[in-house]
N, C-alpha and C. Protein backbone atom coordinates (compact mmCIF):
# COMPACT_ATOMS: atom_id res chain seq x y z
N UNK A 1 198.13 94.37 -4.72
CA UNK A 1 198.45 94.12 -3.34
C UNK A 1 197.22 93.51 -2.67
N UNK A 2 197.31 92.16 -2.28
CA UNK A 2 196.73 91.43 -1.10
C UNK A 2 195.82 92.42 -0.05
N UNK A 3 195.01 92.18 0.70
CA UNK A 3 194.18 93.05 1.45
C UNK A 3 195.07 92.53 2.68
N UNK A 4 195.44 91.65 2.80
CA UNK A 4 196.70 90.90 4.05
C UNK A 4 197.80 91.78 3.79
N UNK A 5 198.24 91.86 2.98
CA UNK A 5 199.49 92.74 1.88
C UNK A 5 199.30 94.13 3.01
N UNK A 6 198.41 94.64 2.97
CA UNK A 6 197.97 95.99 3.10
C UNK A 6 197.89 95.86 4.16
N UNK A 7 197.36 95.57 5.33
CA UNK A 7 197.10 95.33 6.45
C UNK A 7 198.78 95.45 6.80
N UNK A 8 199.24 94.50 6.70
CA UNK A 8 200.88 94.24 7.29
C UNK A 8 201.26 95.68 6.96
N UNK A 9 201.26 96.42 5.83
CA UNK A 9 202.30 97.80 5.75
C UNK A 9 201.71 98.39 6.41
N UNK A 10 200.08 98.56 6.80
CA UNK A 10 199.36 99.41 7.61
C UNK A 10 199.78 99.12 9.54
N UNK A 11 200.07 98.25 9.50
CA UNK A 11 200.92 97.67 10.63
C UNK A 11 202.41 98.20 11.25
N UNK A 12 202.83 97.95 9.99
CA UNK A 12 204.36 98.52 10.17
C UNK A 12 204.73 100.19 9.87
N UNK A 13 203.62 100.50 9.39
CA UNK A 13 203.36 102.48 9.41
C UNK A 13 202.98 102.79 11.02
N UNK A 14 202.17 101.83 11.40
CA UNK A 14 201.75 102.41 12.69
C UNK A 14 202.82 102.25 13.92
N UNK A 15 203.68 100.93 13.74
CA UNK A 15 204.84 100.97 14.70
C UNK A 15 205.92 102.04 14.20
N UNK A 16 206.17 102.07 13.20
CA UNK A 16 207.13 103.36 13.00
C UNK A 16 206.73 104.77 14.02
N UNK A 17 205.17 105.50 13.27
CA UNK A 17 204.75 106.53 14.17
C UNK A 17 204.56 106.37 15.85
N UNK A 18 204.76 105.02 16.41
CA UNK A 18 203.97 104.50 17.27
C UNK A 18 205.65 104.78 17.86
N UNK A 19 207.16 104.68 17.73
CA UNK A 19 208.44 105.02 17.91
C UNK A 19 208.88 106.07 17.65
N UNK A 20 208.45 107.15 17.17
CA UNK A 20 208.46 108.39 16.85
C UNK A 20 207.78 109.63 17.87
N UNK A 21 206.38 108.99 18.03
CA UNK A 21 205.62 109.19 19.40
C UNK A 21 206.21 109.12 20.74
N UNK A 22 207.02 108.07 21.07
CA UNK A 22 207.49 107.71 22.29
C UNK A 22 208.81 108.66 22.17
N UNK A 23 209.67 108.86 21.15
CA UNK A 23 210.56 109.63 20.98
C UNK A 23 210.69 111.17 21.63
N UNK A 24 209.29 111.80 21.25
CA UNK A 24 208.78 113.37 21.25
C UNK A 24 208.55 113.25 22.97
N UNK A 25 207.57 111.86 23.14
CA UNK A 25 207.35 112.00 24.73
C UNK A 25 208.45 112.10 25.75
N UNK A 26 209.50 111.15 25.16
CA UNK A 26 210.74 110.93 26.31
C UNK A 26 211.41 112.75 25.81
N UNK A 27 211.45 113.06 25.13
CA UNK A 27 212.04 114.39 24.72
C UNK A 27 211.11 115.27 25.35
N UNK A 28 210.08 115.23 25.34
CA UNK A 28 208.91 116.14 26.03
C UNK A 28 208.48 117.53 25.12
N UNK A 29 208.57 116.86 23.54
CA UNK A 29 208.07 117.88 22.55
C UNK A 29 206.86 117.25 22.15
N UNK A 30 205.85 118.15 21.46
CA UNK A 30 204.47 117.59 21.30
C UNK A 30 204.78 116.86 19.82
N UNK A 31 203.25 115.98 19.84
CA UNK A 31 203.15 115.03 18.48
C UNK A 31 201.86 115.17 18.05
N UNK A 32 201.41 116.06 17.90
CA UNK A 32 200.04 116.34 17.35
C UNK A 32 199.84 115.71 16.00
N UNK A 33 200.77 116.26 14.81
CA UNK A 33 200.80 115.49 13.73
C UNK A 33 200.79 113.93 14.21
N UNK A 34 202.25 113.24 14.57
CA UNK A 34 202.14 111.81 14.52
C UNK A 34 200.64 111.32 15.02
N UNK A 35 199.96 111.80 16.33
CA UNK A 35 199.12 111.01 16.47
C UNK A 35 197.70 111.14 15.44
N UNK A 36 197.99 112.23 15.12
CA UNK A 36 196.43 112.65 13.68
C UNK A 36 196.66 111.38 13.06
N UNK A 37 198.21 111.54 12.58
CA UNK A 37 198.71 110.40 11.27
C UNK A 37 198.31 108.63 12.15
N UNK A 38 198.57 108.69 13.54
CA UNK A 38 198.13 107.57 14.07
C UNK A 38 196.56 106.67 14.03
N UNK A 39 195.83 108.00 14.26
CA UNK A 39 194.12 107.51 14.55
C UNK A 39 193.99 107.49 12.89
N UNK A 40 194.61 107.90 12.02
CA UNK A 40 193.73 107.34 10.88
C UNK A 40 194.22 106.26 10.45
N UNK A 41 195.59 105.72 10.50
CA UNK A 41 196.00 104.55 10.28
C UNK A 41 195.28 103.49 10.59
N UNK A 42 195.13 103.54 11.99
CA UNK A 42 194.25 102.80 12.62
C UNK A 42 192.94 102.48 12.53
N UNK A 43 192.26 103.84 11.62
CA UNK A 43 190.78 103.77 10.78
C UNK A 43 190.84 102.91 9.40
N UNK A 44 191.67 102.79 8.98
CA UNK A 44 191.75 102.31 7.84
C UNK A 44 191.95 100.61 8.24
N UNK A 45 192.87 100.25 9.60
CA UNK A 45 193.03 99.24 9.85
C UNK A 45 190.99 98.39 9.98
N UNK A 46 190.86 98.98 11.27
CA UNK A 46 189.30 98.51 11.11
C UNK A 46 188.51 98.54 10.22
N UNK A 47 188.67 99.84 9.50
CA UNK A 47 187.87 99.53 7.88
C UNK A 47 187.96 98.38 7.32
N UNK A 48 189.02 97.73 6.96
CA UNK A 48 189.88 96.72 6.15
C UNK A 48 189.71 95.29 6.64
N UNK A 49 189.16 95.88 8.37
CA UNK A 49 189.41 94.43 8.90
C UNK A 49 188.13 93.33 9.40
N UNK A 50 186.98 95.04 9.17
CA UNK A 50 185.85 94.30 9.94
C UNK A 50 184.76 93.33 9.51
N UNK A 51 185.16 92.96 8.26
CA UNK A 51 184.27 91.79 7.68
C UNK A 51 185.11 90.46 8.31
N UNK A 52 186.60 90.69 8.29
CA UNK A 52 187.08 89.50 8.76
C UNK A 52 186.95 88.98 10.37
N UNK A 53 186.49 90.13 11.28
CA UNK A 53 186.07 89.71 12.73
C UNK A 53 184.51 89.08 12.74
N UNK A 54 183.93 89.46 11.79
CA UNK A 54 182.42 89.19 11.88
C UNK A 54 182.63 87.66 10.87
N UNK A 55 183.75 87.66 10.27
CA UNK A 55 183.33 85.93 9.44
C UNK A 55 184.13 85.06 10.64
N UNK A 56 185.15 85.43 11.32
CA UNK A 56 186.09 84.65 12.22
C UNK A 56 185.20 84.01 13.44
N UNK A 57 183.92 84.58 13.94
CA UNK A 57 183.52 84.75 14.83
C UNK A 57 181.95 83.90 14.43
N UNK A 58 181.34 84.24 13.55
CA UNK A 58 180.16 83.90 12.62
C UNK A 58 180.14 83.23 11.58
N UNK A 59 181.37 81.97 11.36
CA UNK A 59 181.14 81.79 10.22
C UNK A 59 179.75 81.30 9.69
N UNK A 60 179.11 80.40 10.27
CA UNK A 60 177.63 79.10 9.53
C UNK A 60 176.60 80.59 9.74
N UNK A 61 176.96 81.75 10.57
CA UNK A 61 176.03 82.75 9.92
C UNK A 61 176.21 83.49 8.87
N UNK A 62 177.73 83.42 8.10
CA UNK A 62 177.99 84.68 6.87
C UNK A 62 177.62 83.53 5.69
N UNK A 63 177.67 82.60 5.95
CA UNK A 63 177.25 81.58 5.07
C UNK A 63 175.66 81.52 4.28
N UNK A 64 174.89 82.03 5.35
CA UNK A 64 173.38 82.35 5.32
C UNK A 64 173.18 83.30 4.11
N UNK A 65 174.07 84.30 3.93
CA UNK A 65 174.02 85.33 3.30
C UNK A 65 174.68 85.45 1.73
């Protein structure tokens, strides 16, 4: 699997919990789990992603290296 590959399912895990969340709220039951399961999704997203903001932004400097 593609690191793009991964990103996209890591995407579409987080809108699932991210509709599940809004679900509990309009119901007015808590989501402690979904959002645990949320902030790490989302850690893994920036993990995955942050060489590609620093080359998008820097390229003639990642070049140096």
């Amino acid at each position: 699997m593609s690191q793009e590959q991964y990103l996209k399912m890591l995407e579409r895990e987080i809108q699932k919990i991210n509709k599940k969340i809004d679900l509990k709220i309009l119901q007015g039951e808590k989501y402690f789990k979904e959002a645990r399961e949320h902030k790490l999704l989302l850690q893994k997203v920036r993990y995955h992603s942050k060489g590609r903001f620093f080359r998008k932004f820097f390229p003639s400097f990642a070049v140096l290296f």
